[in-house]
Protein backbone atom coordinates (compact mmCIF):
# COMPACT_ATOMS: atom_id res chain seq x y z
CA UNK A 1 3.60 8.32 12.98
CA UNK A 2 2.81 4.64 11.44
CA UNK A 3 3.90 6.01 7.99
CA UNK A 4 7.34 6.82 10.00
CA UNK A 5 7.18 3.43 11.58
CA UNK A 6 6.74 1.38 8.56
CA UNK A 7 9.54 2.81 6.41
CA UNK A 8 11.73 2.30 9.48
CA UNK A 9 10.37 -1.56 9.81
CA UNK A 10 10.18 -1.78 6.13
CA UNK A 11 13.81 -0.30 5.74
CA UNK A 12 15.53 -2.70 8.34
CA UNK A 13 14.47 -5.29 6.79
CA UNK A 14 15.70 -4.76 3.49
CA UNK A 15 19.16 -4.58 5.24
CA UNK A 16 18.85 -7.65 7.11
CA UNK A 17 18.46 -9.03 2.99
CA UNK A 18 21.42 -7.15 1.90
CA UNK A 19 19.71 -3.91 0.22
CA UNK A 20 21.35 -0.17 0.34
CA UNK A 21 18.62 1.23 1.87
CA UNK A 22 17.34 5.39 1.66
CA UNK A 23 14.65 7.12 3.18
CA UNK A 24 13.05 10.56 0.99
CA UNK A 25 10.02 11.97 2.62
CA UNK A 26 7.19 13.12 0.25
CA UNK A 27 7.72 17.06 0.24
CA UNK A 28 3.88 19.00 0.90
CA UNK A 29 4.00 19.83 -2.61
CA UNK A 30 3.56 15.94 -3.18
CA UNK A 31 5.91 16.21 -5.69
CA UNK A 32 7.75 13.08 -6.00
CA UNK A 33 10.10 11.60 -8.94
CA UNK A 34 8.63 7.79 -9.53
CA UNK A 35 10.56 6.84 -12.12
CA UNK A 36 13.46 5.14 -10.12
CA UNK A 37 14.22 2.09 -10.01
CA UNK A 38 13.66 0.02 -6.81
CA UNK A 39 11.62 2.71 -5.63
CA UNK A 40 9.15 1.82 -2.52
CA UNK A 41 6.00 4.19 -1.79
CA UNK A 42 4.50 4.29 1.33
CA UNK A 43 1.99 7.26 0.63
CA UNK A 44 -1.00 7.14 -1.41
CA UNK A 45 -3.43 9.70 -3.47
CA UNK A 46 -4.26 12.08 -0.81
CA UNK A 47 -0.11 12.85 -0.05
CA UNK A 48 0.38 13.49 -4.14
CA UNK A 49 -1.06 13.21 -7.24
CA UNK A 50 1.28 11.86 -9.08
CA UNK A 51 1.12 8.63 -6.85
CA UNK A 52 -2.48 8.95 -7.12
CA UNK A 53 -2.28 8.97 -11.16
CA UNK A 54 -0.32 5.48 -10.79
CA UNK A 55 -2.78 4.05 -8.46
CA UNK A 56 -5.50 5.25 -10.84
CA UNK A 57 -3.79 3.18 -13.32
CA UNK A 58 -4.31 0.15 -11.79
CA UNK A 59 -7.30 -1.80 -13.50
CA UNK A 60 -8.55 -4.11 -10.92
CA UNK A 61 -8.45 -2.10 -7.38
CA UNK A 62 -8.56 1.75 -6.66
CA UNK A 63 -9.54 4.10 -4.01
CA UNK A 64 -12.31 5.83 -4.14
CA UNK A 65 -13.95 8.87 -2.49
CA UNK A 66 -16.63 8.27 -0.35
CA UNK A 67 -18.10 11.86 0.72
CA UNK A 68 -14.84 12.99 2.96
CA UNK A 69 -13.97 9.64 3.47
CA UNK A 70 -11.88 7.07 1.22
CA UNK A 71 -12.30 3.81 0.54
CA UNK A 72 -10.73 1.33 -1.45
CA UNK A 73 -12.45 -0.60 -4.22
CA UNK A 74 -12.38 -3.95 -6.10
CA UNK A 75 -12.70 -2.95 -9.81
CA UNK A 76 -13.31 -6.51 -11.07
CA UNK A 77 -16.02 -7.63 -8.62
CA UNK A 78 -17.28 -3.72 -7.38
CA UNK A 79 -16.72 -4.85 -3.48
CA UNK A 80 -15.78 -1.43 -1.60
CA UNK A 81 -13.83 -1.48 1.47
CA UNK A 82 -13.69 0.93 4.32
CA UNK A 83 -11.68 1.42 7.30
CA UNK A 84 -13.45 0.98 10.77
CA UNK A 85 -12.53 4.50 11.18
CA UNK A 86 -15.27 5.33 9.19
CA UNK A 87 -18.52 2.76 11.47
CA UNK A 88 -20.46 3.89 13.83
CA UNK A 89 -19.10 3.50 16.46
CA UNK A 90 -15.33 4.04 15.33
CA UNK A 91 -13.34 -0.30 15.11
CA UNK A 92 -9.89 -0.53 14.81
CA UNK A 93 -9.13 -2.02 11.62
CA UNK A 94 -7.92 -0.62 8.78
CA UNK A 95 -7.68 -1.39 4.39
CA UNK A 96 -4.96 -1.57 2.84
CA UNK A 97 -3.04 -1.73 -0.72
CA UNK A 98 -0.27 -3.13 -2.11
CA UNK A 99 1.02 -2.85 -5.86
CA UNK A 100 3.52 -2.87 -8.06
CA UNK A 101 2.84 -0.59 -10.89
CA UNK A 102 3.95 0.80 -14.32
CA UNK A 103 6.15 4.13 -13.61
CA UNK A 104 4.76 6.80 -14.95
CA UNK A 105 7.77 6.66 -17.60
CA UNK A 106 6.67 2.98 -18.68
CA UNK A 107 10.58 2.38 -18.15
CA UNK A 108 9.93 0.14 -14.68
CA UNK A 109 7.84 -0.49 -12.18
CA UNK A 110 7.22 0.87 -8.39
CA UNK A 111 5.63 -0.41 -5.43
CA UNK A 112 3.01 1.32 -3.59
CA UNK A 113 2.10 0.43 -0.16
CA UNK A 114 -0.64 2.81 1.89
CA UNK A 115 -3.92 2.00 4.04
CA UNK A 116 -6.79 4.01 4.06
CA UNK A 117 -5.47 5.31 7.50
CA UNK A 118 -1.96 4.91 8.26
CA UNK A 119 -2.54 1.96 10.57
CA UNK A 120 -2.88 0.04 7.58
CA UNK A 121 0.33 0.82 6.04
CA UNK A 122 2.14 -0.68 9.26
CA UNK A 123 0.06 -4.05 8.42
CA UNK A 124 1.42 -4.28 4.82
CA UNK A 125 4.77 -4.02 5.47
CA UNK A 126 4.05 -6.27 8.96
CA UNK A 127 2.87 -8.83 6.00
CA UNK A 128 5.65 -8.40 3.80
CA UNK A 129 8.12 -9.12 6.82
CA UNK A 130 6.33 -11.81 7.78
CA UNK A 131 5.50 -13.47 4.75
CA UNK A 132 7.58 -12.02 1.84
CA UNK A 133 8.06 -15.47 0.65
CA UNK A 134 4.32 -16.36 0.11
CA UNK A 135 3.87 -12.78 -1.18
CA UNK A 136 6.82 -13.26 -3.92
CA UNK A 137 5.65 -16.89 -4.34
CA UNK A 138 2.14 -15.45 -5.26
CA UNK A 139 2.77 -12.43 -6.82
CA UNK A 140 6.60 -13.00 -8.98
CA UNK A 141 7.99 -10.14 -10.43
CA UNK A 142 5.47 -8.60 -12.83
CA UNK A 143 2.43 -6.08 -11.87
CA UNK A 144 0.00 -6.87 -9.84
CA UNK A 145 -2.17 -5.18 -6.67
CA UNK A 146 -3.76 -6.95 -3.67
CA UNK A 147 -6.07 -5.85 -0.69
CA UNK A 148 -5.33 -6.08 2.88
CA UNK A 149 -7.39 -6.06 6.15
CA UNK A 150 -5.51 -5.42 9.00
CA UNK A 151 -6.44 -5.34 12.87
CA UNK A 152 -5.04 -3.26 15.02
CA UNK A 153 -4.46 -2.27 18.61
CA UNK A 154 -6.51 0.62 19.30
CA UNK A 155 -4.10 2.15 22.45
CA UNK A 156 -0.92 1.52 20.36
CA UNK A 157 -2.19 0.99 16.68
CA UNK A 158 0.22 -1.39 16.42
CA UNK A 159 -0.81 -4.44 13.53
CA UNK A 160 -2.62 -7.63 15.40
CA UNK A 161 -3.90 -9.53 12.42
CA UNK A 162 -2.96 -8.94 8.23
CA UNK A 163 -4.86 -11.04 6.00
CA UNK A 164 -5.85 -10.80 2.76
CA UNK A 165 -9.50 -9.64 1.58
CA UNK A 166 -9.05 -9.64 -2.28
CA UNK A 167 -7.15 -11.83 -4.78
CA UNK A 168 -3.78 -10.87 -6.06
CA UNK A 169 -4.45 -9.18 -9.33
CA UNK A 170 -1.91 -9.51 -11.94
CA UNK A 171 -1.19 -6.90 -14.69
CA UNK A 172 -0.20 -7.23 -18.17
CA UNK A 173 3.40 -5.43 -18.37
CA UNK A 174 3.73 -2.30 -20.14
């Protein structure tokens, strides 16, 4: 439901900017054509490989399996991340991604946005709403990745706190 919740969020506010906006859900097959521009993901590797071969590509953070779990991992300093759905006892706070990546066509780039657990999905795109200036400012229009923490309320899993817990990593083009 979260996933649902931030393409709707993340959708109405690229209309309040001016943006034709569509919505494509991921079919089961995971089977999804990347290679379009202006293309926003809001799934990660466990919805399709082929999103997981782009995030793979990404040298400085990745997710990882963990036994059954995932995690998501700083490449450059070897930090691993995991959600609070994962302690004992159970927190509410989630990891999250956010990247813009060579297509898998080298023609373009797309941006991927997923948490561990969807909870952390709604945080990105509750940080790029918020603070899409500071996030362009910081990031301009190459490649690059960052790492999220986000807070969240338990009852409704609704986004209390995004903040950053790795450095924006920027990618050479092509």
């Amino acid at each position: 439901m979260e996933d649902v919740t931030a393409s709707q969020r993340l959708g109405d506010f690229g209309r309040s900017l001016g943006f034709d906006v569509d919505f494509e859900q991921i079919p089961l097959t995971g089977d999804v054509d990347l290679n379009r521009d202006g293309l926003i993901v809001i799934a990660g590797p466990r919805i399709s490989d082929r999103i997981g071969a782009v995030l793979e590509a990404d040298p400085a953070l990745g997710f990882t399996k963990i036994g059954d779990s995932w995690a998501l991992s700083d490449r450059r300093n070897g930090t691993v991340h995991t959600s609070g759905s994962e302690a004992s006892p159970q927190r509410p706070y989630d990891v999250a991604y956010l990247g813009r990546l060579p297509r898998p066509d080298r023609q373009g780039l797309v941006t991927i946005l997923t948490g561990i657990h969807p909870p952390g999905s709604l945080g990105v795109v509750d940080y790029v709403v918020n603070d899409l200036a500071a996030l362009h400012r910081d990031t301009g229009n190459g490649p690059f990745s960052v790492l999220f923490r986000v807070d969240y309320d338990s009852e409704t899993r609704e986004p209390q706190s995004v903040e950053r817990i790795s450095p924006v990593y920027h990618h050479q083009k092509g």
